[in-house]
Protein backbone atom coordinates (compact mmCIF):
# COMPACT_ATOMS: atom_id res chain seq x y z
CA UNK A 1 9.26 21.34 60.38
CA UNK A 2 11.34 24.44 62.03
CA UNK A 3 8.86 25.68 63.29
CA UNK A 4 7.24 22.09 65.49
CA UNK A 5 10.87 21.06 66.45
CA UNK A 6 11.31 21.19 70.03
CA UNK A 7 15.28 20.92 70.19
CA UNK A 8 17.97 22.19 72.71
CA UNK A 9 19.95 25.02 71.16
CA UNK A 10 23.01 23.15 69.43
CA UNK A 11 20.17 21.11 67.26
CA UNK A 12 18.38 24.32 66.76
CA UNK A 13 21.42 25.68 65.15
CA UNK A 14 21.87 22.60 62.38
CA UNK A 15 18.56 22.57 62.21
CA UNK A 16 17.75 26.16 60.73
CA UNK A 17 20.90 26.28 58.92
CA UNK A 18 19.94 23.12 56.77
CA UNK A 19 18.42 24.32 53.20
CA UNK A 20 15.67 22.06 52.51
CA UNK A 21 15.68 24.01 49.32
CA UNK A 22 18.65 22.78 48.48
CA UNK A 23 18.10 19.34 49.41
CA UNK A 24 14.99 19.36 47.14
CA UNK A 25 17.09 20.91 44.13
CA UNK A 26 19.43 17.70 44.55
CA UNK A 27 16.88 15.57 44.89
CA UNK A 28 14.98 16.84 41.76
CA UNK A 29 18.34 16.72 39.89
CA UNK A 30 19.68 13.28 40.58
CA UNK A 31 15.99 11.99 39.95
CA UNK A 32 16.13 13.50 36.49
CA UNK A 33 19.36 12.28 35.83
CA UNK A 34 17.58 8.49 36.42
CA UNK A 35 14.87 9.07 34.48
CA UNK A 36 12.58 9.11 37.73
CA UNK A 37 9.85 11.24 38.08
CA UNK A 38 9.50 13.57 41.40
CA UNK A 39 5.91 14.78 42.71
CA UNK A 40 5.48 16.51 45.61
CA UNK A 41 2.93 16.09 48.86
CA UNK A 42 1.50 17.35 51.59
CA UNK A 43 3.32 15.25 54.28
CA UNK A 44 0.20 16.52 57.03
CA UNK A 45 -0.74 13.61 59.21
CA UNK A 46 1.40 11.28 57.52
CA UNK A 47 2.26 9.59 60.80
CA UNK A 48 -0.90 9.38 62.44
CA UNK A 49 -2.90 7.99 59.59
CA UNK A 50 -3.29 4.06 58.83
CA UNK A 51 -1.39 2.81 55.67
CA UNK A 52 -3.82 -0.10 55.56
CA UNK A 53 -7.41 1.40 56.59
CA UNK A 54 -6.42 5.22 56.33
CA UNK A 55 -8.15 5.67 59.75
CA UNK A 56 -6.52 8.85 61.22
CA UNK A 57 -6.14 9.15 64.53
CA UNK A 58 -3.72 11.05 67.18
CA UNK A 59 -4.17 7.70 69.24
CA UNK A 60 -2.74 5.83 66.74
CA UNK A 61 0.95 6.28 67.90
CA UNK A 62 1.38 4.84 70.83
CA UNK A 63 4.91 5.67 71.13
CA UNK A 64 7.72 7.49 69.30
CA UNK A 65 8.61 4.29 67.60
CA UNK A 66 5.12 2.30 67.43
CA UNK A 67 1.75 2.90 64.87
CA UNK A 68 -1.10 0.93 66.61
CA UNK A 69 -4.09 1.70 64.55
CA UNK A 70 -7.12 1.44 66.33
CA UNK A 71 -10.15 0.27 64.66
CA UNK A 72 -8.24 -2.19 62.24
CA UNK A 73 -5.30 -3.17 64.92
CA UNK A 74 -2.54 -2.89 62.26
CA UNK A 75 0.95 -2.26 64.10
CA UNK A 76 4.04 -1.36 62.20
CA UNK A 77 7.17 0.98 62.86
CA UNK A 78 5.98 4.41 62.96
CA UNK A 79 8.31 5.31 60.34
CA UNK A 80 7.54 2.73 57.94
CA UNK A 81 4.05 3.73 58.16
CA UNK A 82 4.28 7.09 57.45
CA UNK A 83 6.67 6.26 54.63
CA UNK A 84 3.91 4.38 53.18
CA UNK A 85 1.24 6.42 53.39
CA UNK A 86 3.55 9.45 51.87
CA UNK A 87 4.29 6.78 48.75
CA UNK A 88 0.98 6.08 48.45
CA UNK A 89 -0.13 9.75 48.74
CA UNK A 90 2.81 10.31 45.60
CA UNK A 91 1.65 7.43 43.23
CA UNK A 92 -2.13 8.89 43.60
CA UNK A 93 -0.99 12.61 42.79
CA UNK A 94 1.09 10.99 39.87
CA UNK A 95 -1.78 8.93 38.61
CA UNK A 96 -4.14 12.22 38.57
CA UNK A 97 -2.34 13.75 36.27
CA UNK A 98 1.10 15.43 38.04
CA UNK A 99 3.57 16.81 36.46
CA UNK A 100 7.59 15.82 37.59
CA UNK A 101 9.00 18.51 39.40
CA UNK A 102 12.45 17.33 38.29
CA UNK A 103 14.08 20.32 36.09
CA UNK A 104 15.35 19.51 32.64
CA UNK A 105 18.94 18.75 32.24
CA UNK A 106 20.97 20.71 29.66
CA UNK A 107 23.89 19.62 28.27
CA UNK A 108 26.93 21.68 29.18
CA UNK A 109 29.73 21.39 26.45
């Protein structure tokens, strides 16, 4: 992500000083907590691939805000799309066999 973001220099700045680390350690840590499972994947092409027909396609988004897959003609939020196809993408890599990347908690007395 840091290194495709085209942002003027204030952005820049919040940008690189965010620790996505971090923000996965909290992430893996509250999921834990409630007993949900984390799995990580590859987020490549995510918005340019069809959550219905899985057609990928640099065509597909017609705008910033618009997924207009071509050969099936689905059209969702370009967002919403992507978030589906990166839920999809976890449930298969969790029904293979993955392992939760959520640490174990320890009690601290």
């Amino acid at each position: 992500m840091r290194e495709r973001a085209r942002l003027k220099k204030p952005q820049r700045v919040t940008l690189h000083s965010w620790a996505f680390h971090q923000l996965g350690e909290f992430i893996a840590y509250k999921a834990k907590r409630a007993g949900v499972p984390v799995v990580s994947v590859n987020p490549a092409y995510s918005s340019r691939e069809c959550s219905q027909c899985h057609h990928i396609d640099k065509r597909n988004r017609s705008s910033q805000a618009v997924f207009a897959c071509r050969p099936c003609g689905f059209v969702e939020h370009a967002d919403l799309n992507a978030s589906h196809n990166i839920a999809s993408r976890g449930w298969w890599v969790w029904v293979c066999g993955a392992r939760s990347v959520a640490p174990a908690l320890t009690l601290v007395s």
